[in-house]
Every structure is written in C-alpha cells, then in structure tokens.
Protein backbone atom coordinates (compact mmCIF):
# COMPACT_ATOMS: atom_id res chain seq x y z
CA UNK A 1 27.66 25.58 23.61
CA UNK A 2 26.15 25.09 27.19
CA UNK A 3 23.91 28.11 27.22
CA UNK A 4 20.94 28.42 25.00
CA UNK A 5 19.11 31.66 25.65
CA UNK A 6 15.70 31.52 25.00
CA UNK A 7 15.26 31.79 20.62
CA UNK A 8 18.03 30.79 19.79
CA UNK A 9 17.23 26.61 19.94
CA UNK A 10 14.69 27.09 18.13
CA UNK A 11 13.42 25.38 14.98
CA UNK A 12 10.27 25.82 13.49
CA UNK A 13 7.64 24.39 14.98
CA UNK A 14 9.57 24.75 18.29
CA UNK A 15 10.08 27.41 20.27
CA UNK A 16 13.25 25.40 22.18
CA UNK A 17 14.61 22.21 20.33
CA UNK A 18 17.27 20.41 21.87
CA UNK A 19 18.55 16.92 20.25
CA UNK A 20 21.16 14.91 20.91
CA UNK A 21 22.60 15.40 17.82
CA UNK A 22 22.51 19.63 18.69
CA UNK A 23 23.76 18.93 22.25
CA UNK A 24 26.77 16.99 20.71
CA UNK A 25 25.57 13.55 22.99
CA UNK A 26 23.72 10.55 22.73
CA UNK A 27 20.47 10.39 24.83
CA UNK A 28 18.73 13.53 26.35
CA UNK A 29 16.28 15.91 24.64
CA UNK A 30 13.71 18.63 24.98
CA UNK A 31 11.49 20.42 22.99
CA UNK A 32 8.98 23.18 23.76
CA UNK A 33 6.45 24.36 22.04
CA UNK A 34 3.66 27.75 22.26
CA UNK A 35 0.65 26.17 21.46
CA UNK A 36 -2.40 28.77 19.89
CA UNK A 37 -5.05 25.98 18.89
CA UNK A 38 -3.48 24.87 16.09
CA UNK A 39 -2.82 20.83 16.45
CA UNK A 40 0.47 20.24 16.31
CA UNK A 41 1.07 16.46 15.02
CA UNK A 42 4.48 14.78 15.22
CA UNK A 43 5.85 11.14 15.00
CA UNK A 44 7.98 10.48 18.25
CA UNK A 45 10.69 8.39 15.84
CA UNK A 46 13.52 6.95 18.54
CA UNK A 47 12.25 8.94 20.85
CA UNK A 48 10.69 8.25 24.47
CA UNK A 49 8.49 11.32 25.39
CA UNK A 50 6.49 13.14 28.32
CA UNK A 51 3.90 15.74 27.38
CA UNK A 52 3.81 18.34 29.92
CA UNK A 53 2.38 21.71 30.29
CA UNK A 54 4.39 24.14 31.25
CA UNK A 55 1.22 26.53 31.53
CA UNK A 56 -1.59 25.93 29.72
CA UNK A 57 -3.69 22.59 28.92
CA UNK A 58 -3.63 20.49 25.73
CA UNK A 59 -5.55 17.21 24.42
CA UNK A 60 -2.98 14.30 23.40
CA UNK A 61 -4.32 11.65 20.65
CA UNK A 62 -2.02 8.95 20.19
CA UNK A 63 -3.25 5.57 18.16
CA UNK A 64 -6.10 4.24 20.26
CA UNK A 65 -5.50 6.99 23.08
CA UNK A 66 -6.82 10.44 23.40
CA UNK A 67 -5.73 11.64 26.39
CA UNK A 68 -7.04 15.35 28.56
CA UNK A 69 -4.67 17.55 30.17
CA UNK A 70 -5.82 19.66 32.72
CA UNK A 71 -2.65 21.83 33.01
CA UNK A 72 -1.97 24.76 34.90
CA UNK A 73 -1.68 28.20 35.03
CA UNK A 74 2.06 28.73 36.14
CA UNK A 75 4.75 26.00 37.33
CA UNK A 76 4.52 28.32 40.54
CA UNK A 77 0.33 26.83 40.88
CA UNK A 78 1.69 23.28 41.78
CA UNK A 79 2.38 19.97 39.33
CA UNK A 80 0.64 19.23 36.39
CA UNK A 81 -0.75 16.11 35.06
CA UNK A 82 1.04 14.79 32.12
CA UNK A 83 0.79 11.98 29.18
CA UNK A 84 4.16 9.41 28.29
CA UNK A 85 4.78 8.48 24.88
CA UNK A 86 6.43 5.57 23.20
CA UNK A 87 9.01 5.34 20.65
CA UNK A 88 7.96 4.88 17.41
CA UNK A 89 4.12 6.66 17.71
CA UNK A 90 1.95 9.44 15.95
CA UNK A 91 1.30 11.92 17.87
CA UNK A 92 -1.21 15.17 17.83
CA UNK A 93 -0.97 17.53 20.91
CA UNK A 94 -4.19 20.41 20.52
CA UNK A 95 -4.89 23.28 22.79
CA UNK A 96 -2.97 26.41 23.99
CA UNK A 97 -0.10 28.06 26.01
CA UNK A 98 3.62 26.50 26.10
CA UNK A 99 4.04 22.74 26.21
CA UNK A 100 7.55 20.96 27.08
CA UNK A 101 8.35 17.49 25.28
CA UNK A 102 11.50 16.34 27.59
CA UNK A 103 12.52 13.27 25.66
CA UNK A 104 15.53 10.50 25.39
CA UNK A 105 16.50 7.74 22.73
CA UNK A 106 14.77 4.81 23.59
CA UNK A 107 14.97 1.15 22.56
CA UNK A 108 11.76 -0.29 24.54
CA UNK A 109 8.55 0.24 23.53
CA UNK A 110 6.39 0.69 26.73
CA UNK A 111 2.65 1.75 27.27
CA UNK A 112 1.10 5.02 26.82
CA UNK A 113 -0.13 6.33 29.97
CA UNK A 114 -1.77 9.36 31.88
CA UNK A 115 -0.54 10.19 34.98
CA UNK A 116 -2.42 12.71 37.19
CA UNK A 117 -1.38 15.66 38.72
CA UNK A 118 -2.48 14.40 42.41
CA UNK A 119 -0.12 11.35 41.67
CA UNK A 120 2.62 12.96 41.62
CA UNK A 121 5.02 12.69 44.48
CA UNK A 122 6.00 15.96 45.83
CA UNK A 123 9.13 16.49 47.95
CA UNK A 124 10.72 18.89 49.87
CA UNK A 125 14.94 19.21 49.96
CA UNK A 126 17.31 21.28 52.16
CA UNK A 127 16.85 23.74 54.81
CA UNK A 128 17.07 27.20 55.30
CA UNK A 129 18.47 29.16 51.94
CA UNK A 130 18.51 25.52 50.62
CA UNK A 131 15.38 24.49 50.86
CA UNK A 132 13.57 24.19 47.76
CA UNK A 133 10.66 21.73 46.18
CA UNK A 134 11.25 18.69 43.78
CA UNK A 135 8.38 17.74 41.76
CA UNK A 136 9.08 14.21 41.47
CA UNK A 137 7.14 13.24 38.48
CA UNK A 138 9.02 11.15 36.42
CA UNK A 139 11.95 10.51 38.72
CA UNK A 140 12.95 6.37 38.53
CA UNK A 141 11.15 6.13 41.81
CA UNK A 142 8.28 7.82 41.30
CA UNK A 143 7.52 6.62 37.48
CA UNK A 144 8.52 3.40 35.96
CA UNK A 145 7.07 3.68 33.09
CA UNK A 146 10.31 4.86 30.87
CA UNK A 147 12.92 3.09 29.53
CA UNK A 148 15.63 6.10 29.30
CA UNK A 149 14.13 9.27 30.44
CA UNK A 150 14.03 10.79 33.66
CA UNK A 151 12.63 14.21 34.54
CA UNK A 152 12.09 16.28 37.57
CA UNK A 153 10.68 19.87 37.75
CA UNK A 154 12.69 22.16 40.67
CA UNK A 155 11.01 25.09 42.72
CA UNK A 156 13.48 27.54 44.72
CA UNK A 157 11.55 30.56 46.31
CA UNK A 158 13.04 34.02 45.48
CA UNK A 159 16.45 34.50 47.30
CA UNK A 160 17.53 30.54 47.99
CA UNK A 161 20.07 27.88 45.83
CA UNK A 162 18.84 25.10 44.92
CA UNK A 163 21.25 22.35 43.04
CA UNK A 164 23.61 22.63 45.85
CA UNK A 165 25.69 21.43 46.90
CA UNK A 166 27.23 21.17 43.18
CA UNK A 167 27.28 17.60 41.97
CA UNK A 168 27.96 15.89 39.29
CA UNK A 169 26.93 12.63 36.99
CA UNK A 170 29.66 11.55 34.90
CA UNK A 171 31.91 8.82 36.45
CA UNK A 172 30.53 5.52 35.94
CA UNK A 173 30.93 3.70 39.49
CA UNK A 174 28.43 2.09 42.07
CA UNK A 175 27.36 5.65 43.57
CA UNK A 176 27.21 7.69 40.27
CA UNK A 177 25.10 7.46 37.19
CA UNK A 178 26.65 8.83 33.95
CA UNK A 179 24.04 11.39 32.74
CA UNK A 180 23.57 13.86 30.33
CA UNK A 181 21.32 16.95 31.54
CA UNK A 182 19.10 19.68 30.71
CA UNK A 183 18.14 22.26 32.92
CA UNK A 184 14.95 24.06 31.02
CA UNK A 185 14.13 27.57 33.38
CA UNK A 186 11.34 29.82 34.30
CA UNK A 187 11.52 32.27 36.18
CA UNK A 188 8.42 34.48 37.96
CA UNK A 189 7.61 38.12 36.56
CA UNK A 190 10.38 39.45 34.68
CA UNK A 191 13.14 38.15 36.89
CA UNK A 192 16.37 36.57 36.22
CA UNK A 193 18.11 33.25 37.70
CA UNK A 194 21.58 32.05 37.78
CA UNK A 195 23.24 28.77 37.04
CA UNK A 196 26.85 27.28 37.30
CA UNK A 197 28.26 24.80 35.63
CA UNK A 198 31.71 23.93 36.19
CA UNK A 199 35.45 21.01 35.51
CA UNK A 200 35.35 18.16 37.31
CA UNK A 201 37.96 15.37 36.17
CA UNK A 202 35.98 14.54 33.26
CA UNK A 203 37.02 17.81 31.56
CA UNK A 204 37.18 21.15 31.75
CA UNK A 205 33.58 23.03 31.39
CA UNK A 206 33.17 26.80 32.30
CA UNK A 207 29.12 28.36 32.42
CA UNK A 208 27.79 30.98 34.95
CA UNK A 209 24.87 31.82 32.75
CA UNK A 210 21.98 34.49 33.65
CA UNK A 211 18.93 32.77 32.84
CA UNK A 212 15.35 33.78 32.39
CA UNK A 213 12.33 32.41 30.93
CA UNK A 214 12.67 29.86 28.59
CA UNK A 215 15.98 29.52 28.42
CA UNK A 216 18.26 26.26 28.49
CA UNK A 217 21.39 25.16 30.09
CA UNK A 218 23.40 21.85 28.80
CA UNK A 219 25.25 19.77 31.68
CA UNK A 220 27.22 17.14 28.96
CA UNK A 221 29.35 16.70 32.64
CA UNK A 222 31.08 18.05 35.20
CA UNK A 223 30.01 19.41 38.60
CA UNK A 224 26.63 21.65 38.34
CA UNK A 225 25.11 24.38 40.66
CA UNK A 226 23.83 26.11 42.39
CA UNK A 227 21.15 27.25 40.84
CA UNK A 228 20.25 30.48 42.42
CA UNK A 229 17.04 32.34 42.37
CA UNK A 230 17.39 36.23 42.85
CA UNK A 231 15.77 38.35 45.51
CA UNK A 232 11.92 38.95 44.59
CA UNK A 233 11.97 36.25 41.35
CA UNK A 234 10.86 32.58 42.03
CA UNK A 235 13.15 29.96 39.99
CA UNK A 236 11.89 27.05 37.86
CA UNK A 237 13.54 24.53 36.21
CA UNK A 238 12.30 20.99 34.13
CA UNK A 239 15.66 19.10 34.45
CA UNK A 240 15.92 16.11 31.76
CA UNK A 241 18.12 13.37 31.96
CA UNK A 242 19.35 10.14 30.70
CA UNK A 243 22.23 8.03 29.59
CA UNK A 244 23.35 4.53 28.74
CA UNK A 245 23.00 2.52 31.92
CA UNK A 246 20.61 -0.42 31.37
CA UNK A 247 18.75 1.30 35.16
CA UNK A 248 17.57 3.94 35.68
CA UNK A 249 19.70 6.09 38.13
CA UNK A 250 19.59 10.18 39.12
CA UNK A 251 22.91 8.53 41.40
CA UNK A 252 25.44 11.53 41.81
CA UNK A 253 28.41 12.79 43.58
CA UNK A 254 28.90 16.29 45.46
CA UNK A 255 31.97 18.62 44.98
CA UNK A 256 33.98 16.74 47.68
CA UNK A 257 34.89 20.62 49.16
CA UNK A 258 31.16 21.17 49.49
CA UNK A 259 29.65 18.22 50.85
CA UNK A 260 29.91 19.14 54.65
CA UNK A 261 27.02 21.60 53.77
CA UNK A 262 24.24 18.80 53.78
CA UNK A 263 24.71 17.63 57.31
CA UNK A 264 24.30 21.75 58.25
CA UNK A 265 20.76 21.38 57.21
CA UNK A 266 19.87 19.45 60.33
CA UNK A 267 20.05 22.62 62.59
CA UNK A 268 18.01 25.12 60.20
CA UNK A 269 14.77 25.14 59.47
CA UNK A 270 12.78 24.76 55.79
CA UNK A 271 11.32 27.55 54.13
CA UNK A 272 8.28 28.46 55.37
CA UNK A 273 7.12 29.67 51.47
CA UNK A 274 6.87 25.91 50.43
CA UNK A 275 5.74 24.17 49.07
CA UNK A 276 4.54 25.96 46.14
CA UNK A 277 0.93 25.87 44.59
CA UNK A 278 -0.77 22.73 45.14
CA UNK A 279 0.23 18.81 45.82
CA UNK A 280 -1.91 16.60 46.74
C-alpha cells in the first residue's frame, strides 16, 4: 500500500508510524507524534533520527544532552530548528503540538547535534507554476552529520507542481541513487493536495492519491510527481529518504518524455509568493 491517509499508520504512541518493516523495504522511516506535555521517552534502537517540529516546540534530553527547540507555528512560518539522534540512544522529547521523527537504519554511530533554524540552507527551484521552496535541512549537502538519512521539507504556493518534472530513484548507475521515499503532507486550511506516483522499468506502481494533512505517500520506486497544490491551499511535504549506497546521494533521473520542461524555466519568472515564512 502506497497511500496512508492520515490514522490509519498509526500505532499508539504515534499518530503516523512508518517502518521499514510496514513499508515492505529496508531503510526509510517516519514517525509523528501530537505532543500535549506529556514526555514521550523512546530508545532510537537501529535507528538514525531527526527531531523536528512540524508546529509546535519540544525539549530533547538525550544522555548528556538536553537540547531546546524553538519550533514554529506552521511549516508555512519558515524552517525550524531541529535535534539529530544516534542509533542506539534514550531518548525523551517534552512539550506540545505535532513532532515528525523522519528516521533510517543506521550502522554508524555519529554525534548528537542541534542545528538552528537560521542554519538552514533555503533554496528556491523552478519558475513560473514550478517554482516552489526546498528547505534544505538535512539534504547530503547541507548536513553531514547522518550516516543514512536524508530529509528535505517542500513548499509549493496554492495553484503550482512541485516534484516535476517526475523522477525517479531506483536504478543504481553513476547519475541515480537507489532510494526509498516518503512524502509526509500538510496542507494550509482545510485544503487538499495531489500526488502521483507512477511504472518506471523497475515495476509497475499505480498512485494518484488526494492528500491532506497528515497524510503519507510511499515511493518504494518508480517515477514520482508532480505534486500539485490546489487553487487557494498551500502544499507541504517532509520527504524522507535513504537506501544502501555507502554516500549519501538525492541523485535522480527525470521521465525522459518530460525532461525538456526544465530548460523552459529559463524564460519564466519565479513566484513572486516565495519564499515562504522566514530564512535567514
């Protein structure tokens, strides 16, 4: 199953719990949950981890760290600071409103570490009914810090496509990672979002799913997108990914019969509603 409305990945004390083991793959994971005050403690196992407010602020106490997030109100105010975990570590997360917990199966033990919301790297992609904004947070480039994981959170203003043109991330060759992917959504006010997943020749794989708050789509492989963001709702989505490659790579290919539409961006213009909230 590639779709996961909102509810119905969810185990008790998570509102959204994706494993590999539920995905039917090896590496990527995500779990959110809808924190009141209550701590919520946990032991990250295999596990790699980010915490990250989704909106909302927490404190994060980790052997000989305790660590402050500031948060935020929306993913629509700008990014948010957020706190890595090793494998292998207790962890108690305190505080309120909903928390994500992207995570992959790790073998390295690195560092615990803060990063704050001013640090991270902020980009804008496309043009015209393209354009959108990539919060770069834990992207190879922009965070080291990970053995598997990588994450990204993706901002397309009410009306636009964003994962386009459709690509894909599961042929292993010099220009293409192998990746298994989440794609985690909110979307503004009570709107609603759409996302495509379709064969490439790694199988056949069929999803045009309506999505709205909360709720997950699974990319095990073949070509994904666009996303697309209705009139008068802004689209968000935390995409998690990983796989077996010893680097670190987001390296993909574009539907072949869509790539021509990159070079079109040259002549049109970005949004003018980006980026959104704050980044510096």
């Amino acid at each position: 199953m590639t779709y996961h409305p909102y509810g119905k990945a969810a185990g008790d004390p998570w509102s959204v719990e994706i494993t590999p083991s539920l995905a039917g793959w090896t590496y990527s994971g995500l779990r959110v949950a809808e924190l009141t005050g209550a701590p919520l403690s946990f032991d990250t196992g295999e596990d790699e981890l980010l915490v990250l407010p989704i909106a909302g602020s927490c404190t994060v106490t980790l052997p000989g760290h305790r660590f402050t997030l500031t948060g935020r109100a929306s993913v629509f105010d700008g990014p948010t600071d957020f706190v890595y975990v090793p494998i292998g570590t207790p962890v108690t997360v305190e505080g309120t409103g909903r928390i994500a917990f992207p995570s992959a199966r790790a073998t390295r033990a690195l560092p615990a570490r803060h990063v704050a919301a001013a640090d991270v790297a902020v980009e804008i992609r496309g043009a015209g009914q393209a354009s959108r904004q990539v919060n770069n947070f834990c992207s190879p480039d922009a965070f080291e810090g990970c053995d598997k994981l990588m994450a990204v959170e993706v901002l397309t203003p009410s009306g636009n496509w964003s994962s386009y043109p459709p690509h894909k991330h599961d042929t292993p060759n010099p220009g293409e990672a192998v990746l298994e992917e989440i794609y985690y959504f909110e979307v503004a006010g009570q709107g609603v979002g759409y996302q495509r997943v379709y064969s490439s020749e790694r199988g056949p794989i069929d999803t045009l799913a309506e999505v709205s708050s909360g709720d997950v789509v699974l990319v095990p492989y073949g070509y994904h997108g666009p996303s697309m963001a209705a009139p008068g709702y802004d689209l968000y989505y935390l995409n998690v990914l990983a796989g077996p490659a010893q680097q670190r790579s987001m390296a993909f290919c574009d539907d072949p019969r869509h790539a021509w539409i990159r070079s079109s961006w040259d002549e049109q213009p970005i949004d003018p509603r980006l980026p959104f909230g704050r980044t510096s």
